[in-house]
Each structure stands twice: as structure tokens, then as C-alpha cells.
PDB file of N, CA and C in Angstrom:
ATOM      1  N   UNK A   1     -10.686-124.773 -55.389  1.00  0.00           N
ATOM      2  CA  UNK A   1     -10.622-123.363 -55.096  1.00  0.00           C
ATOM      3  C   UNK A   1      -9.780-123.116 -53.850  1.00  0.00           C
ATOM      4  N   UNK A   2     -10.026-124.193 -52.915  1.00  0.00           N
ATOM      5  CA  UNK A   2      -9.369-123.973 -51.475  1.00  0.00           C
ATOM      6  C   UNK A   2      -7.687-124.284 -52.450  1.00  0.00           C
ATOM      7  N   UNK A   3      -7.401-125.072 -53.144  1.00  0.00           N
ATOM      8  CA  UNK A   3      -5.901-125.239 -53.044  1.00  0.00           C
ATOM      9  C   UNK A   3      -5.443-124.875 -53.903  1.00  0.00           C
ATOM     10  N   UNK A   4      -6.102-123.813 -54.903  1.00  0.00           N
ATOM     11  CA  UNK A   4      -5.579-122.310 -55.252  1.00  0.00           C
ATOM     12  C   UNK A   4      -5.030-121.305 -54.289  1.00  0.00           C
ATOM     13  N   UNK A   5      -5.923-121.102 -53.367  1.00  0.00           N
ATOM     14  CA  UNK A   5      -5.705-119.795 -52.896  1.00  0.00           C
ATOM     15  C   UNK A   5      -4.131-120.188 -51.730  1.00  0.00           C
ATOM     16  N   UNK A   6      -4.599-122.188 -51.045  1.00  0.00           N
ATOM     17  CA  UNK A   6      -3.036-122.359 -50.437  1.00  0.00           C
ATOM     18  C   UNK A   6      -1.809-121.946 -51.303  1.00  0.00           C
ATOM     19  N   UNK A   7      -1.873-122.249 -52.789  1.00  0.00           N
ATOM     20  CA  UNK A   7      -0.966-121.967 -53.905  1.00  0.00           C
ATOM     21  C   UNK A   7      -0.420-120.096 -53.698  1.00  0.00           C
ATOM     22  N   UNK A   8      -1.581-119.716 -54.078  1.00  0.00           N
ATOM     23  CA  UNK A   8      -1.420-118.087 -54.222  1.00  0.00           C
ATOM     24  C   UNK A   8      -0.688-117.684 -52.200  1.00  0.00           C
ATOM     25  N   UNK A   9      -1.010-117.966 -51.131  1.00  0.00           N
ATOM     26  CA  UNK A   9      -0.917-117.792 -50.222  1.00  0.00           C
ATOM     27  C   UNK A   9       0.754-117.994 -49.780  1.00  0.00           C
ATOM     28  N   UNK A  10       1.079-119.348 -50.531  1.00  0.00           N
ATOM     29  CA  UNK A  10       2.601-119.737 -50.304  1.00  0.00           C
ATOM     30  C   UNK A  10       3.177-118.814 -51.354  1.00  0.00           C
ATOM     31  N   UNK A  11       2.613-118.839 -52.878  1.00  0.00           N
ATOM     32  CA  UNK A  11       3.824-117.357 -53.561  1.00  0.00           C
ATOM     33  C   UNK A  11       3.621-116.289 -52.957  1.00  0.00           C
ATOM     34  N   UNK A  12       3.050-115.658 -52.207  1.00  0.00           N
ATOM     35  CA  UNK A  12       2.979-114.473 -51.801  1.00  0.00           C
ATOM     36  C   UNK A  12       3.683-114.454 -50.561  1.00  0.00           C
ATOM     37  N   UNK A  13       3.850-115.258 -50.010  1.00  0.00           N
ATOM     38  CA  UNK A  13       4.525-115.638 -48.280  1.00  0.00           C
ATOM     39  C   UNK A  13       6.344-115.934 -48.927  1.00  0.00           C
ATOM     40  N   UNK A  14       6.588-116.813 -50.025  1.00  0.00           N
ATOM     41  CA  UNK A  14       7.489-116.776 -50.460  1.00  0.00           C
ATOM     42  C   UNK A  14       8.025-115.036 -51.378  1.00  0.00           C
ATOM     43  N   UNK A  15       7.632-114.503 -51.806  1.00  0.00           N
ATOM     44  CA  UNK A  15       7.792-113.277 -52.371  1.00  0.00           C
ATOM     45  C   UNK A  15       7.971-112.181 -51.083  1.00  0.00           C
ATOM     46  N   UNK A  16       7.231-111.837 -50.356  1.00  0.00           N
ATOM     47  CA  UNK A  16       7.436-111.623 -48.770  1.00  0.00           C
ATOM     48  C   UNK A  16       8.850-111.629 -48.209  1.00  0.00           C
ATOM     49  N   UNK A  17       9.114-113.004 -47.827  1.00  0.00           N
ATOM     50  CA  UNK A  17      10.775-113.593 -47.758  1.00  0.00           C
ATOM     51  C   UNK A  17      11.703-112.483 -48.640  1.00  0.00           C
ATOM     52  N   UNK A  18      11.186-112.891 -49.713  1.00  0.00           N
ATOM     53  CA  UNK A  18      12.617-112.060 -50.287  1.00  0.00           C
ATOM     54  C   UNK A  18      12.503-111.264 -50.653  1.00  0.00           C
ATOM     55  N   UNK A  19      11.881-109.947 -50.453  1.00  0.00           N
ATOM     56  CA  UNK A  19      11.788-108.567 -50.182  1.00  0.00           C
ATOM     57  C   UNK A  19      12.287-108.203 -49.114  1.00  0.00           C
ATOM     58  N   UNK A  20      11.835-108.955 -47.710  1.00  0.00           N
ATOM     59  CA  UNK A  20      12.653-108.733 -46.757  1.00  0.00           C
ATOM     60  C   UNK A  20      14.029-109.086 -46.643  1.00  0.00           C
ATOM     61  N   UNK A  21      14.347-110.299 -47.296  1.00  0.00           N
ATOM     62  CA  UNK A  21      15.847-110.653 -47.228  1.00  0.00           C
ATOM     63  C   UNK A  21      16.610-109.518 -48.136  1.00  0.00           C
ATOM     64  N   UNK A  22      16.065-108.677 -48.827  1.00  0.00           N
ATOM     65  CA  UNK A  22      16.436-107.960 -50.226  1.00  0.00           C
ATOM     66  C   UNK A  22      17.138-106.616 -49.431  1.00  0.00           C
ATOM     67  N   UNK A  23      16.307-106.555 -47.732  1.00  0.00           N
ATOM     68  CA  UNK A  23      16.450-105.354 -46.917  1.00  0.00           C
ATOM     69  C   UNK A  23      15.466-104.418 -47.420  1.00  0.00           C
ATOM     70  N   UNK A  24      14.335-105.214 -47.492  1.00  0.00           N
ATOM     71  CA  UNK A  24      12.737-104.427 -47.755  1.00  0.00           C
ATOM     72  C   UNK A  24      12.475-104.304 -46.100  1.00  0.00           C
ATOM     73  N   UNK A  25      11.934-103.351 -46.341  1.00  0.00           N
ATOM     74  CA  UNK A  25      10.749-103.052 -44.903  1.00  0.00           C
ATOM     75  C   UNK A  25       9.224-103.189 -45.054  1.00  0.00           C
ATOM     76  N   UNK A  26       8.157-103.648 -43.878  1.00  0.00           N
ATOM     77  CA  UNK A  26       6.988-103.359 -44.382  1.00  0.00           C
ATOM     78  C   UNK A  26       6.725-102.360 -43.051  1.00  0.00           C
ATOM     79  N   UNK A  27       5.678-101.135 -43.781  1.00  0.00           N
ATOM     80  CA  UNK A  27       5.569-100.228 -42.610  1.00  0.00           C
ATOM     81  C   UNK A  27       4.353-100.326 -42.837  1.00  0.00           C
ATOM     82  N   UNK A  28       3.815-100.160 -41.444  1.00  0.00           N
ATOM     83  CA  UNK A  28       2.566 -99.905 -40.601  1.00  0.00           C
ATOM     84  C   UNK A  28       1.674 -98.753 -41.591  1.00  0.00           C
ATOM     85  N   UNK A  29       0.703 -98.980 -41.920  1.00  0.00           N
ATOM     86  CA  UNK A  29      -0.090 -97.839 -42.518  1.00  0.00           C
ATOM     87  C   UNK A  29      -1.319 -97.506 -41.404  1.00  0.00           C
ATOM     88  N   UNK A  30      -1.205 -96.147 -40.998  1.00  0.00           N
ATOM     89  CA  UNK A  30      -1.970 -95.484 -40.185  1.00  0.00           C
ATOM     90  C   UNK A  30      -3.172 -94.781 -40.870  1.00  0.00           C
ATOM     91  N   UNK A  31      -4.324 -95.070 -39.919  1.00  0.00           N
ATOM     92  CA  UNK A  31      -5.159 -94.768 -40.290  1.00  0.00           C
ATOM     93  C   UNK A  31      -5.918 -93.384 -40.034  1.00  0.00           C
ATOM     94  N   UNK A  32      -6.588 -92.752 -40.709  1.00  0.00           N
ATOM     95  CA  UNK A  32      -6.407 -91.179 -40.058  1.00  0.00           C
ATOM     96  C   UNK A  32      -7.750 -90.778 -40.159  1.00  0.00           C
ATOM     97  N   UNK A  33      -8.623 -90.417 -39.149  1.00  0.00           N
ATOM     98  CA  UNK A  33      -9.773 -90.118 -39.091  1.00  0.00           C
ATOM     99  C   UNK A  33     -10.475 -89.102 -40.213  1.00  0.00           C
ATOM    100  N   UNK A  34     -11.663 -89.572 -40.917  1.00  0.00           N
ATOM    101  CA  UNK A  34     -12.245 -88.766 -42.105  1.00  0.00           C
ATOM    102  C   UNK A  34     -12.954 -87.965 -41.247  1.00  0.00           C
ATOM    103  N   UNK A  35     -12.747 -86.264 -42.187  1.00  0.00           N
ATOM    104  CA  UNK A  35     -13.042 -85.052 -41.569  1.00  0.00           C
ATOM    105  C   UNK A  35     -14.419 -85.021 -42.088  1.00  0.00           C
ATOM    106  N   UNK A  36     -15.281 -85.457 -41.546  1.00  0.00           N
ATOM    107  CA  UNK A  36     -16.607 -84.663 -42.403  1.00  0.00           C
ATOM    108  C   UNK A  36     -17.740 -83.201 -42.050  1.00  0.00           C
ATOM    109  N   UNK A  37     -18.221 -83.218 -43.120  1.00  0.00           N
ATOM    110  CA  UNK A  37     -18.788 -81.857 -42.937  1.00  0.00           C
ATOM    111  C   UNK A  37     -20.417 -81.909 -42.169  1.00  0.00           C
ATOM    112  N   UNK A  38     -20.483 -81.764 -41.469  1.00  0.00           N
ATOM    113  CA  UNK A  38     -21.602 -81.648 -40.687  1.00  0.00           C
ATOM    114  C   UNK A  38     -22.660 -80.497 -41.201  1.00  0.00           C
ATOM    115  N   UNK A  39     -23.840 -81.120 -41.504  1.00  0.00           N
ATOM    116  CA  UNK A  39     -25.188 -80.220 -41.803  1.00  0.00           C
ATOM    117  C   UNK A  39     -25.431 -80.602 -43.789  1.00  0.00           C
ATOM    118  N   UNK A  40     -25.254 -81.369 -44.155  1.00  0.00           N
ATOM    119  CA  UNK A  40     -25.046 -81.802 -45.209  1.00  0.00           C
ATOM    120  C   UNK A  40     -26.283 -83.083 -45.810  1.00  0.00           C
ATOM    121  N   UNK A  41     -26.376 -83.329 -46.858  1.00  0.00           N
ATOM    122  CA  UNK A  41     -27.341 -84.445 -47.248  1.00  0.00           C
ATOM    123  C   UNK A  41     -26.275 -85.717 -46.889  1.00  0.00           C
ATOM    124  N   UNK A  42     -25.518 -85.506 -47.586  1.00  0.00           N
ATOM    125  CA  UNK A  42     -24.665 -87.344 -47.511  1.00  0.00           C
ATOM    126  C   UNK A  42     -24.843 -87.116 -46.142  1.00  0.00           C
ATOM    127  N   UNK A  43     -24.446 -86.220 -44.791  1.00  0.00           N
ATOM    128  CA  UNK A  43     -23.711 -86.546 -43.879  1.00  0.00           C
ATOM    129  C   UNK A  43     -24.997 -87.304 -42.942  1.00  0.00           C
ATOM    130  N   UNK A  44     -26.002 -86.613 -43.130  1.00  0.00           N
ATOM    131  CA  UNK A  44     -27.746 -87.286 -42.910  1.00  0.00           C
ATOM    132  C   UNK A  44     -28.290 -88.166 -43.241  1.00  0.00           C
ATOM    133  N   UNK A  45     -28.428 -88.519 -44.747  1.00  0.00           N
ATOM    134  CA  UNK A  45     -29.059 -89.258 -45.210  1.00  0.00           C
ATOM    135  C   UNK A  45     -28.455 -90.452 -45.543  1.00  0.00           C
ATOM    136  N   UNK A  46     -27.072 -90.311 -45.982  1.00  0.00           N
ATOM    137  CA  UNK A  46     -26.238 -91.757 -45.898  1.00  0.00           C
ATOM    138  C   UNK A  46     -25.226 -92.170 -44.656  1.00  0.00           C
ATOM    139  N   UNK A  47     -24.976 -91.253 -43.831  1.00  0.00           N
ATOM    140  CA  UNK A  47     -23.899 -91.505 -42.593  1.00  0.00           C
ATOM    141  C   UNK A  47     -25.125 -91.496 -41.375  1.00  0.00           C
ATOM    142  N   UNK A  48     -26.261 -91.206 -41.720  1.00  0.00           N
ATOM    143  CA  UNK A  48     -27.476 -91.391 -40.543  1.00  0.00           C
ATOM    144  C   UNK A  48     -26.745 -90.743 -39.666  1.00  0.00           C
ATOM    145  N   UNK A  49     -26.213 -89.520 -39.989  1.00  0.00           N
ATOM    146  CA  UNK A  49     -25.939 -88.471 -38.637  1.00  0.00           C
ATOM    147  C   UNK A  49     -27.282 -87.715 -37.917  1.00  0.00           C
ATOM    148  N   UNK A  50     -27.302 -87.826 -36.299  1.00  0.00           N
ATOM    149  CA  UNK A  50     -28.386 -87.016 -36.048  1.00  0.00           C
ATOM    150  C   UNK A  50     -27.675 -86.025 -35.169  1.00  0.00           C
ATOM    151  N   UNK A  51     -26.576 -85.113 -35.221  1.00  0.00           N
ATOM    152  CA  UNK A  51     -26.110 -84.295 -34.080  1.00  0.00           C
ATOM    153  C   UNK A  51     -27.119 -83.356 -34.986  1.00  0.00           C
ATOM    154  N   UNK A  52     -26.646 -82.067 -33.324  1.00  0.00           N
ATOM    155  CA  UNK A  52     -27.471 -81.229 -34.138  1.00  0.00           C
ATOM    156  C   UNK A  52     -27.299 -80.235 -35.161  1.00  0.00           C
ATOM    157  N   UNK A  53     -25.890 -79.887 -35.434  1.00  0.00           N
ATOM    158  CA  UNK A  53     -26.391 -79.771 -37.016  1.00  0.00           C
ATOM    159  C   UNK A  53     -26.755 -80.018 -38.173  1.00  0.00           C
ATOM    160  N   UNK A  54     -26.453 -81.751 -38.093  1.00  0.00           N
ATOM    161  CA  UNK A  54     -28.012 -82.471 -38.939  1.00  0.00           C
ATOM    162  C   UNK A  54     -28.978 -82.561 -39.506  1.00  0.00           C
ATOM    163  N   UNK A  55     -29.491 -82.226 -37.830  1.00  0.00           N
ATOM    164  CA  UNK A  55     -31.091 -82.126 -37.243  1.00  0.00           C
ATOM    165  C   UNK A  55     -31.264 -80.892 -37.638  1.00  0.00           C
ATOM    166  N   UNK A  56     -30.441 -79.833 -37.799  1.00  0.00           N
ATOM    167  CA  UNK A  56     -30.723 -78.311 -38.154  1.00  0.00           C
ATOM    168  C   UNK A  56     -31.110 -77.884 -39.268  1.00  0.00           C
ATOM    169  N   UNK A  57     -30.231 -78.929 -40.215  1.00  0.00           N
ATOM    170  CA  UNK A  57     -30.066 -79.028 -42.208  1.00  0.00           C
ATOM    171  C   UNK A  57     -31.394 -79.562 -42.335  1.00  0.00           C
ATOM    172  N   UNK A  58     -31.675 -81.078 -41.449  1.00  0.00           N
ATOM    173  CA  UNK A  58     -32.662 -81.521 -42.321  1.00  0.00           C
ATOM    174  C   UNK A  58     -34.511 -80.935 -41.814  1.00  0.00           C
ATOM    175  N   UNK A  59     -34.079 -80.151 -40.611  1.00  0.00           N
ATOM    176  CA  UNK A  59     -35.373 -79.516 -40.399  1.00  0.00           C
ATOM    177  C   UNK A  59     -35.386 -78.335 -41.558  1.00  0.00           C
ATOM    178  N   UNK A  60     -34.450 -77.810 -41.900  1.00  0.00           N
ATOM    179  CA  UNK A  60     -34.348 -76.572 -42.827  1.00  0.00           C
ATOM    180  C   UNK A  60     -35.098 -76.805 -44.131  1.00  0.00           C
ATOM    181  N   UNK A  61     -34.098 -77.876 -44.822  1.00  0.00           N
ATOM    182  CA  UNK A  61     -34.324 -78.149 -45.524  1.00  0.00           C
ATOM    183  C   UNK A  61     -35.981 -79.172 -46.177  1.00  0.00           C
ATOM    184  N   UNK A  62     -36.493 -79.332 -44.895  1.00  0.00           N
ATOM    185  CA  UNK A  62     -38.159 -79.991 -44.739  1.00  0.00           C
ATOM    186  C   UNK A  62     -37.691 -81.765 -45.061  1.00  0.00           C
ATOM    187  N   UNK A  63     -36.481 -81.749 -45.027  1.00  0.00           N
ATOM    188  CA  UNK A  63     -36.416 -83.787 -44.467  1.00  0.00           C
ATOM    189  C   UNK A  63     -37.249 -83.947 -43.354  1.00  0.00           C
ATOM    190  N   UNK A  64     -37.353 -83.131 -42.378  1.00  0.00           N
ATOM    191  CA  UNK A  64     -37.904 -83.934 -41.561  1.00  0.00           C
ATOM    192  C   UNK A  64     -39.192 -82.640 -41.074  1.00  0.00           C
ATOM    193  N   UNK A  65     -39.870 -82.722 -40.105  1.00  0.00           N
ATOM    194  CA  UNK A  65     -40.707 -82.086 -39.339  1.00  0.00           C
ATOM    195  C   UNK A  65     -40.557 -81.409 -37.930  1.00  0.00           C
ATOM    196  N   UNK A  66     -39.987 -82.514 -37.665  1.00  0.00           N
ATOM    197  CA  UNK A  66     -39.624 -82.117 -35.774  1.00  0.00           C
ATOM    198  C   UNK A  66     -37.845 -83.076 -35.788  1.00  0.00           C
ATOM    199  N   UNK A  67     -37.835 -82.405 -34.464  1.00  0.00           N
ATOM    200  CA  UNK A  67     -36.287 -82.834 -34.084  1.00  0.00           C
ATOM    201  C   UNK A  67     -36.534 -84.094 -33.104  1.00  0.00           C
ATOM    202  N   UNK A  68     -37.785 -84.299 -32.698  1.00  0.00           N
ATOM    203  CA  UNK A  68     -38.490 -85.626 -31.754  1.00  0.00           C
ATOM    204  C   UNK A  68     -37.864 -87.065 -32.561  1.00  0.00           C
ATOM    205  N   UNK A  69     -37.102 -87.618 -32.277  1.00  0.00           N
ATOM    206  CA  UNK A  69     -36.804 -89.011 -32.676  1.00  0.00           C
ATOM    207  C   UNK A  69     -37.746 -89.862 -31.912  1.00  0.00           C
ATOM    208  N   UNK A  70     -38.318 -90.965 -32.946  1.00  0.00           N
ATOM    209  CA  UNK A  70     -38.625 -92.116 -32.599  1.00  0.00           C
ATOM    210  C   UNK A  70     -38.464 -93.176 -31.632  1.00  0.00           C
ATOM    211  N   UNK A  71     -39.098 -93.695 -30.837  1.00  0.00           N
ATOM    212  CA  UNK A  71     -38.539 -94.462 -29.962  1.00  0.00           C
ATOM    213  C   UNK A  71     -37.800 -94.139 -28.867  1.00  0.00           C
ATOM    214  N   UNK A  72     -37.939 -92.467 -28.630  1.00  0.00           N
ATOM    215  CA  UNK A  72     -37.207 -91.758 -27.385  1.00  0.00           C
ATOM    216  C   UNK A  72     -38.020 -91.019 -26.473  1.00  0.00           C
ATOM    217  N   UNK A  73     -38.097 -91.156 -25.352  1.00  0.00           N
ATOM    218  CA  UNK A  73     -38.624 -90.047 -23.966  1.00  0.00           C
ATOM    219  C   UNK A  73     -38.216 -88.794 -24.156  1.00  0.00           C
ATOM    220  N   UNK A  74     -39.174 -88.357 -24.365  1.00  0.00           N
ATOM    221  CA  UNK A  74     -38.684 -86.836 -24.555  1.00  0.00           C
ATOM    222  C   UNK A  74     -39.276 -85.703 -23.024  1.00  0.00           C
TER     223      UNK A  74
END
């Protein structure tokens, strides 16, 4: 398995070569911050957001009870 992937590693390093020799470019792909929507189920319940419009949705909505987190001095 290891001297497959050296195999696959050298055609791809060789293929590389001559794209660039061909006067290929490789450009930088930038990464661009995801806009999300705040006060939402995904943005709560799967991104474990607690700002407070969150905390606002999921008191609304009866996810939760209080805005008191666990394990904090209040």
C-alpha cells in the first residue's frame, strides 16, 4: 500500500512538471470566511454557538431555560 501511493505520488509530481513546463500556473486558492446566520437551530445546535443571539433563539424557542451556562460564575 505504502509503494502504491510512492507510485501515485511520483505520477502526480511528474504530471506537475509538465504542466508547469507547458507554462501552467498553480494559483493560491483563498479562503473566505463562511457568513452565517446567527439565531438559528444549525447555528446552536450543530456550530454550538452561544452569542447572544443564540442564547435568544434557543431561550425562545424553549431549547433551553435560562441563559446561566454550566460551569460558569455568574
Amino acid at each position: 500500500m505504502i509503494h502504491q501511493k510512492q507510485l501515485e505520488s511520483a505520477a502526480l509530481a511528474a504530471e506537475v512538471e509538465k504542466f508547469l513546463a507547458k507554462g501552467g500556473k498553480v494559483k493560491q486558492i483563498v479562503n473566505e470566511p463562511v457568513k452565517v446566520k446567527h439565531g438559528t437551530s444549525d447555528q446552536y445546535k450543530k456550530r454550538s454557538c452561544r452569542c447572544e443571539k443564540c442564547m435568544a433563539w434557543a431561550l425562545k424557542t424553549g431549547v433551553i431555560k435560562t441563559t446561566k451556562l454550566k460551569g460558569t460564575k455568574a
